[in-house]
N, C-alpha and C. Protein backbone atom coordinates (compact mmCIF):
# COMPACT_ATOMS: atom_id res chain seq x y z
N UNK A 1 -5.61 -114.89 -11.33
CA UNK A 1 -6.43 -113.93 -10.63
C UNK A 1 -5.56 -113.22 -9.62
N UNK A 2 -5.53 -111.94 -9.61
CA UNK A 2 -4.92 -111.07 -9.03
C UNK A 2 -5.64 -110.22 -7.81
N UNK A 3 -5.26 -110.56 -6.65
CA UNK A 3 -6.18 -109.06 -5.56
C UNK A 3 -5.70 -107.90 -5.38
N UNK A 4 -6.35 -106.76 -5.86
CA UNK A 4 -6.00 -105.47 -5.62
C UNK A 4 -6.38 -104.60 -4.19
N UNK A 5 -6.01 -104.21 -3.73
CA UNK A 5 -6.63 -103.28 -2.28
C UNK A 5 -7.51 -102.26 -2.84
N UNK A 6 -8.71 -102.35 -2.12
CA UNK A 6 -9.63 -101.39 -2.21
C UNK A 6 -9.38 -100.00 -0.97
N UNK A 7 -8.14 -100.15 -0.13
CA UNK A 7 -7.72 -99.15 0.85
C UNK A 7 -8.06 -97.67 0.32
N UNK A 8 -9.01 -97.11 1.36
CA UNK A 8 -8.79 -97.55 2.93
C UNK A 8 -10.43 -97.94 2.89
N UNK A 9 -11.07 -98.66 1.86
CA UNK A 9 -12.36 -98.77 1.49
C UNK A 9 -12.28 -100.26 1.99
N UNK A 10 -13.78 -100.41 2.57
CA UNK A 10 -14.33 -102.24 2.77
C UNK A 10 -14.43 -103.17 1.26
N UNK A 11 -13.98 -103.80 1.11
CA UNK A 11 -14.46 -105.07 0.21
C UNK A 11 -13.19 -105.48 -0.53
N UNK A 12 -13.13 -105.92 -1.14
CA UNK A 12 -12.19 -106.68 -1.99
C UNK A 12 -12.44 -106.69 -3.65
N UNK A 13 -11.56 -107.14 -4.24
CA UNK A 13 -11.12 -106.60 -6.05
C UNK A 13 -10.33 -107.79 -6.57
N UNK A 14 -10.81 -108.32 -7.40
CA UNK A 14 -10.25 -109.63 -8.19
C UNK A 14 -9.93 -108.66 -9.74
N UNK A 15 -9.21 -108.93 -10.06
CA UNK A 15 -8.71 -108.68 -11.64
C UNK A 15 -7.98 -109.69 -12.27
N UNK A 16 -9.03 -109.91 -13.27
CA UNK A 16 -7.99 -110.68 -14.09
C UNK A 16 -8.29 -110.27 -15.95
N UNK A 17 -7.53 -111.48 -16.37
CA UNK A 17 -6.98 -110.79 -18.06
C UNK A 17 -7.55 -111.63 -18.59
N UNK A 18 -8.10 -112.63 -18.82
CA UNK A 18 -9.10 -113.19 -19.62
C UNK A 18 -10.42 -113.94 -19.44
N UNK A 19 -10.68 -114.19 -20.46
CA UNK A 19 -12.05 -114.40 -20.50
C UNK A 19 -12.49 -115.72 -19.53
N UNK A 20 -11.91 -116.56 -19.49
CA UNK A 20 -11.69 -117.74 -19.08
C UNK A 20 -11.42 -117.98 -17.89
N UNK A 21 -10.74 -116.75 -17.05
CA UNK A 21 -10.42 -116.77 -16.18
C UNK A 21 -11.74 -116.22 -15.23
N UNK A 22 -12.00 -115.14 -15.75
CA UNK A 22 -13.37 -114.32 -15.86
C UNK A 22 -14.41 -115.21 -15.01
N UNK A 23 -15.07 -115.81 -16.26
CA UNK A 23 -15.77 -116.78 -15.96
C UNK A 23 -16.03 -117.88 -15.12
N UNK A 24 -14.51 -118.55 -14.89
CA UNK A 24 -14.34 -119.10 -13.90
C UNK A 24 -14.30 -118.71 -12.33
N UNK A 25 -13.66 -117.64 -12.41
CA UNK A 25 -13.45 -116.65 -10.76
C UNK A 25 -15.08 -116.15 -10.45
N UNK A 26 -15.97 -115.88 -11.64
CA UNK A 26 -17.53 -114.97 -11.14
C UNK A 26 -18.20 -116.25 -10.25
N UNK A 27 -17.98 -117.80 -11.28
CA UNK A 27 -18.55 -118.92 -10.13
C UNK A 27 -18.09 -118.91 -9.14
N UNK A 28 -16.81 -119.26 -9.22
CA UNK A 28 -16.22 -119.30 -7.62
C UNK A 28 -16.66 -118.38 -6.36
N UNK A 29 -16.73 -116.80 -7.11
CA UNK A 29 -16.94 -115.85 -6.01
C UNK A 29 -18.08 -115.79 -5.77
N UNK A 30 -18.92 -115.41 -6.31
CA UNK A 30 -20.14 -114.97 -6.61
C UNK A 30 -20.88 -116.10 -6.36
N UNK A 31 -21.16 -117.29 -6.88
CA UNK A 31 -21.44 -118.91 -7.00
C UNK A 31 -22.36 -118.73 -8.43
N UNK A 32 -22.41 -117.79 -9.14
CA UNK A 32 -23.56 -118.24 -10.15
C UNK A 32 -22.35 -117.63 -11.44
N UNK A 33 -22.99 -118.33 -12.80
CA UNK A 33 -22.28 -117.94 -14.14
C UNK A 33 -22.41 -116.55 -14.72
N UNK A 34 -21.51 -116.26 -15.31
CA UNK A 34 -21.68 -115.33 -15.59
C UNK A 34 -20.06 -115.59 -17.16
N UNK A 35 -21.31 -115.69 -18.06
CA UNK A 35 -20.64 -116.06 -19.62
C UNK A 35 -20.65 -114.73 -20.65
N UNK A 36 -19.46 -114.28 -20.81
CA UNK A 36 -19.15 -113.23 -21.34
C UNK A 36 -19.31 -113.99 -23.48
N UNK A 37 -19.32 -112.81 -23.96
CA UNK A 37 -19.47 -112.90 -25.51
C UNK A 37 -17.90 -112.64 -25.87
N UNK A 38 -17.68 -113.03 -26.81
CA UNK A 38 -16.09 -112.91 -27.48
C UNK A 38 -15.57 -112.16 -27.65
N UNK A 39 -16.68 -111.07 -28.17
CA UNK A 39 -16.53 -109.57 -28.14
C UNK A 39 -16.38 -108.25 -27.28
N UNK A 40 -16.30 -108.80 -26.03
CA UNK A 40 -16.68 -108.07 -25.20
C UNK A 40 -15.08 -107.78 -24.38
N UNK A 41 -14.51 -106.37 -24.40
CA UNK A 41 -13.49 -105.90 -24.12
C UNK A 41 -12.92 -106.05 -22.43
N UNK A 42 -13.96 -106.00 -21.86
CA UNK A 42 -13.85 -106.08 -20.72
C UNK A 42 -15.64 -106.58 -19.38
N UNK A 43 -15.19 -106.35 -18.43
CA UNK A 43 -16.21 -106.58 -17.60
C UNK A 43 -16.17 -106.35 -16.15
N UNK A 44 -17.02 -105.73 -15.28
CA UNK A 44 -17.01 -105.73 -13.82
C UNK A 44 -18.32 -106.25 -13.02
N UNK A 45 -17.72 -106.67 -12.39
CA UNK A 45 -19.02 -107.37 -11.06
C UNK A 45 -19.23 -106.78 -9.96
N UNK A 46 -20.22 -106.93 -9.33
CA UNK A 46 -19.47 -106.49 -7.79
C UNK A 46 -21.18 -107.44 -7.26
N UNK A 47 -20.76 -107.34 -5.88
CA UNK A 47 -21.85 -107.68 -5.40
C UNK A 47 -21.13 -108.73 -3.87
N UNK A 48 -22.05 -109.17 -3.31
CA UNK A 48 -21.86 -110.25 -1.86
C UNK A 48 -21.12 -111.36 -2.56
N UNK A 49 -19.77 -111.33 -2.09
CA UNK A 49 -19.04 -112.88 -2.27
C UNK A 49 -20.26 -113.96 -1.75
N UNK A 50 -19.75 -115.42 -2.19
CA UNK A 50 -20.16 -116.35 -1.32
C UNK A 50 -19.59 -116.78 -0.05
N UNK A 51 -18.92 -115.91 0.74
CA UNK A 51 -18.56 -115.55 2.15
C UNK A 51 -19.49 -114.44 2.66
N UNK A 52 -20.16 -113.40 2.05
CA UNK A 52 -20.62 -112.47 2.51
C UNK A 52 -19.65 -111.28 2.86
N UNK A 53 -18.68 -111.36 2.17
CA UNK A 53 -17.79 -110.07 2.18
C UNK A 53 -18.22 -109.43 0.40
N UNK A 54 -18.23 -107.95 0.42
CA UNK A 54 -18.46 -107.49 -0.64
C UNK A 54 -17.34 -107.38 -1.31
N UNK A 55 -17.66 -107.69 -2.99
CA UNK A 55 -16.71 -108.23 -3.71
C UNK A 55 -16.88 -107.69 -5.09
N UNK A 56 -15.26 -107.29 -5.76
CA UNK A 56 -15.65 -106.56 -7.33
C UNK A 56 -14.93 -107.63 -7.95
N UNK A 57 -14.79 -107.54 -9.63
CA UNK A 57 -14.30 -108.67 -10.19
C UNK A 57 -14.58 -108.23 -11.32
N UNK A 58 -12.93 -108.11 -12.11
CA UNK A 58 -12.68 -107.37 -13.18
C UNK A 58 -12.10 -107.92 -14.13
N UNK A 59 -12.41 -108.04 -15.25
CA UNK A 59 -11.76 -108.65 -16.27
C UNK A 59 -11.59 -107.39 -17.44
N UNK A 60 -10.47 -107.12 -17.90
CA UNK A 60 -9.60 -106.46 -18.69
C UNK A 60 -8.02 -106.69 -19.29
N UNK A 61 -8.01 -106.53 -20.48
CA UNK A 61 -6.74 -107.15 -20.70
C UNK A 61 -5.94 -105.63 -21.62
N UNK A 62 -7.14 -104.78 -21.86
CA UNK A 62 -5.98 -103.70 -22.70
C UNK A 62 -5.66 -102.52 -21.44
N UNK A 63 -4.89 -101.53 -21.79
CA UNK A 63 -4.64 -100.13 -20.82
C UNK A 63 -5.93 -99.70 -20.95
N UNK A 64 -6.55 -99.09 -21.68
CA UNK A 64 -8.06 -98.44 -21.77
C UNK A 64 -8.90 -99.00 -20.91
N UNK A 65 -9.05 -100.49 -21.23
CA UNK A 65 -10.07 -101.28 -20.79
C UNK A 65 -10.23 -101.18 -19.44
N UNK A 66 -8.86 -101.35 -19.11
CA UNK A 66 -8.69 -101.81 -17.44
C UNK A 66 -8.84 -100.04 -16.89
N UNK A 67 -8.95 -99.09 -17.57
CA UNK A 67 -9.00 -97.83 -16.99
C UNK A 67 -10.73 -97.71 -17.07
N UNK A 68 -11.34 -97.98 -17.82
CA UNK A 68 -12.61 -97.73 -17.81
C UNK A 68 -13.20 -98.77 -17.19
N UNK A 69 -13.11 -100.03 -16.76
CA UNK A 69 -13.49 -101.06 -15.69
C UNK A 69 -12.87 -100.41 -14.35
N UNK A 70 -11.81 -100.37 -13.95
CA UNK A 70 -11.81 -99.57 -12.64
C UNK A 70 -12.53 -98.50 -12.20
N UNK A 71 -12.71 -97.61 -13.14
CA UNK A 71 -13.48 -96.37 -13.11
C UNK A 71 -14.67 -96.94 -13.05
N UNK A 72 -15.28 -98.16 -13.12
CA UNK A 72 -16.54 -98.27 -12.87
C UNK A 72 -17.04 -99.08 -11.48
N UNK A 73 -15.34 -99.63 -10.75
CA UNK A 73 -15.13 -99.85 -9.71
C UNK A 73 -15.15 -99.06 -8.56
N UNK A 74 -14.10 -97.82 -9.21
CA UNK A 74 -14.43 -96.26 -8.05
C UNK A 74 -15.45 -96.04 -7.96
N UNK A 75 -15.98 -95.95 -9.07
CA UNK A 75 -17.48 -95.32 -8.84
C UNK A 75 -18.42 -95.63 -7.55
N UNK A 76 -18.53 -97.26 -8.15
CA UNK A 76 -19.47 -97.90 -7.37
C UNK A 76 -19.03 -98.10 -5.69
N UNK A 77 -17.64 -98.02 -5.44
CA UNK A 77 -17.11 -97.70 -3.94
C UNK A 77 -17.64 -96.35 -3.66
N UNK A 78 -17.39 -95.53 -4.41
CA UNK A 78 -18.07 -94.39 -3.79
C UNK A 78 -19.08 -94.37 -3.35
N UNK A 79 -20.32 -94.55 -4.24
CA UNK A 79 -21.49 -94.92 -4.57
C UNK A 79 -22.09 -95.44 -2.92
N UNK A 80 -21.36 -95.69 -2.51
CA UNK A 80 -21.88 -97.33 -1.60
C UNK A 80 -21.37 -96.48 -0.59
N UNK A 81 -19.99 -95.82 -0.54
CA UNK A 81 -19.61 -94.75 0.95
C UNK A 81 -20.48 -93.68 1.10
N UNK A 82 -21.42 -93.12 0.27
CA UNK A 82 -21.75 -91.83 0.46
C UNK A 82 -20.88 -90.70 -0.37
N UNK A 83 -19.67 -90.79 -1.30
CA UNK A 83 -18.84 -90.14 -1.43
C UNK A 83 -19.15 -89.35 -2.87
N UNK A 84 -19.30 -88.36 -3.08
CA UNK A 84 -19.14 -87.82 -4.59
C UNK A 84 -18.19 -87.41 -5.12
N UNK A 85 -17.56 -88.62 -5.96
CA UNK A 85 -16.55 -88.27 -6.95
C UNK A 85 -16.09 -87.25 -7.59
N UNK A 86 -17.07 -86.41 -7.71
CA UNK A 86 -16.45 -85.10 -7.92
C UNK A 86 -15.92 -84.01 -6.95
N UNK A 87 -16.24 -84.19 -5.97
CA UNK A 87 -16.04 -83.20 -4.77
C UNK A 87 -14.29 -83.05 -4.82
N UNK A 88 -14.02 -82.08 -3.52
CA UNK A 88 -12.09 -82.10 -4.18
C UNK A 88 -12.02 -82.03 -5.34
N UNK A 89 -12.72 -81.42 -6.32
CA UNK A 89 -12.07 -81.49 -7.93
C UNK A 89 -11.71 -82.70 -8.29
N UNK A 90 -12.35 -83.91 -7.61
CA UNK A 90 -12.00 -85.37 -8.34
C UNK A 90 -10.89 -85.96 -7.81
N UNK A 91 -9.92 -85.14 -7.13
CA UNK A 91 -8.91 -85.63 -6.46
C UNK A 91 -9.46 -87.27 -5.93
N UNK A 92 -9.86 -87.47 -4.92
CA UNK A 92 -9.84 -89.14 -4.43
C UNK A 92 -10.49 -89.95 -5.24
N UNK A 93 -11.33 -89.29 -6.06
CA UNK A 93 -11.56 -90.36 -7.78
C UNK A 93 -10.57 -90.18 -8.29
N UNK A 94 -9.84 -89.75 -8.62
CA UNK A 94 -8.05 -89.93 -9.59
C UNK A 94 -7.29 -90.65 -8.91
N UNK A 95 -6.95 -90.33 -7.82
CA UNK A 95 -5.97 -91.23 -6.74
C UNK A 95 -6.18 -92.49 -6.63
N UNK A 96 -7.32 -92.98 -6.18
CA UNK A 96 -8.01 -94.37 -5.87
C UNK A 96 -7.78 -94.89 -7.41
N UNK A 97 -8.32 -94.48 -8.74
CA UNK A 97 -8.22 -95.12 -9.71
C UNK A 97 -7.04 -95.33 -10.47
N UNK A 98 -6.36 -94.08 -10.35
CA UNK A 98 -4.41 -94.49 -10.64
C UNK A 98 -3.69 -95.99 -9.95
N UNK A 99 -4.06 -95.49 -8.69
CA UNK A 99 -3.75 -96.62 -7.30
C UNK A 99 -3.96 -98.06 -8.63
N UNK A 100 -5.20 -98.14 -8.74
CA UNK A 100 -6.10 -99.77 -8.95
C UNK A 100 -5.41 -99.90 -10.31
N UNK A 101 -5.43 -99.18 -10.97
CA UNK A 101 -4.33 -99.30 -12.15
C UNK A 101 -3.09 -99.61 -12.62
N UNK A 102 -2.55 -98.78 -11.48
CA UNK A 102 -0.83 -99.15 -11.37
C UNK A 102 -0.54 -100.69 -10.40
N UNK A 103 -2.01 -101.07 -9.38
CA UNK A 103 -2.11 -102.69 -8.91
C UNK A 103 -2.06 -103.22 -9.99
N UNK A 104 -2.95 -103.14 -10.95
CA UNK A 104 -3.30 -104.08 -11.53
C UNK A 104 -2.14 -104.55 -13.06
N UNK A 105 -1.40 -103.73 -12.58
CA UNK A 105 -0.21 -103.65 -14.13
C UNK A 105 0.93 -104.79 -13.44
């Protein structure tokens, strides 16, 4: 399990690459299960750690995957600041999600 910076945003970002790991890190953080299917390419969480710090948690293992799970990470940071991703022509949605990408490689 890997932590990525959510800068200059509040909460925190777990990524990891398999399923197993997945599963194991959503109890830990989160405290409840969360059992993925075999099939399933990827996954994101977010929600109140069991500290009460807000918390995402990503499982992806291809380039695509992990681009379309982050992107559903920006989002939801935005989402939560007030911020619309499209504004600036998308600029701080591209930046922030390159950023979490090139962490997470």
């Amino acid at each position: 399990m890997k932590e990525l910076s959510l800068r200059p945003y509040n909460g925190r970002l777990f990524y990891v690459k398999t399923v197993k790991e997945y599963e194991r890190a959503h109890k830990n953080i989160f405290k409840e299960p969360d059992v993925l299917t075999c099939a399933q390419a990827g996954r994101f969480s977010g929600g109140n750690g069991k500290d009460g710090i807000w918390t995402y948690l990503v499982y992806a293992n291809k380039p695509e995957t992990i681009a379309h799970e982050m992107a559903h990470v920006v989002l939801h940071v935005f989402d939560r600041c007030g911020i619309n991703p499209i504004e600036a022509n998308g600029e701080p949605f591209c930046y922030m999600l390159g950023q979490l990408i090139l962490d997470a490689k």
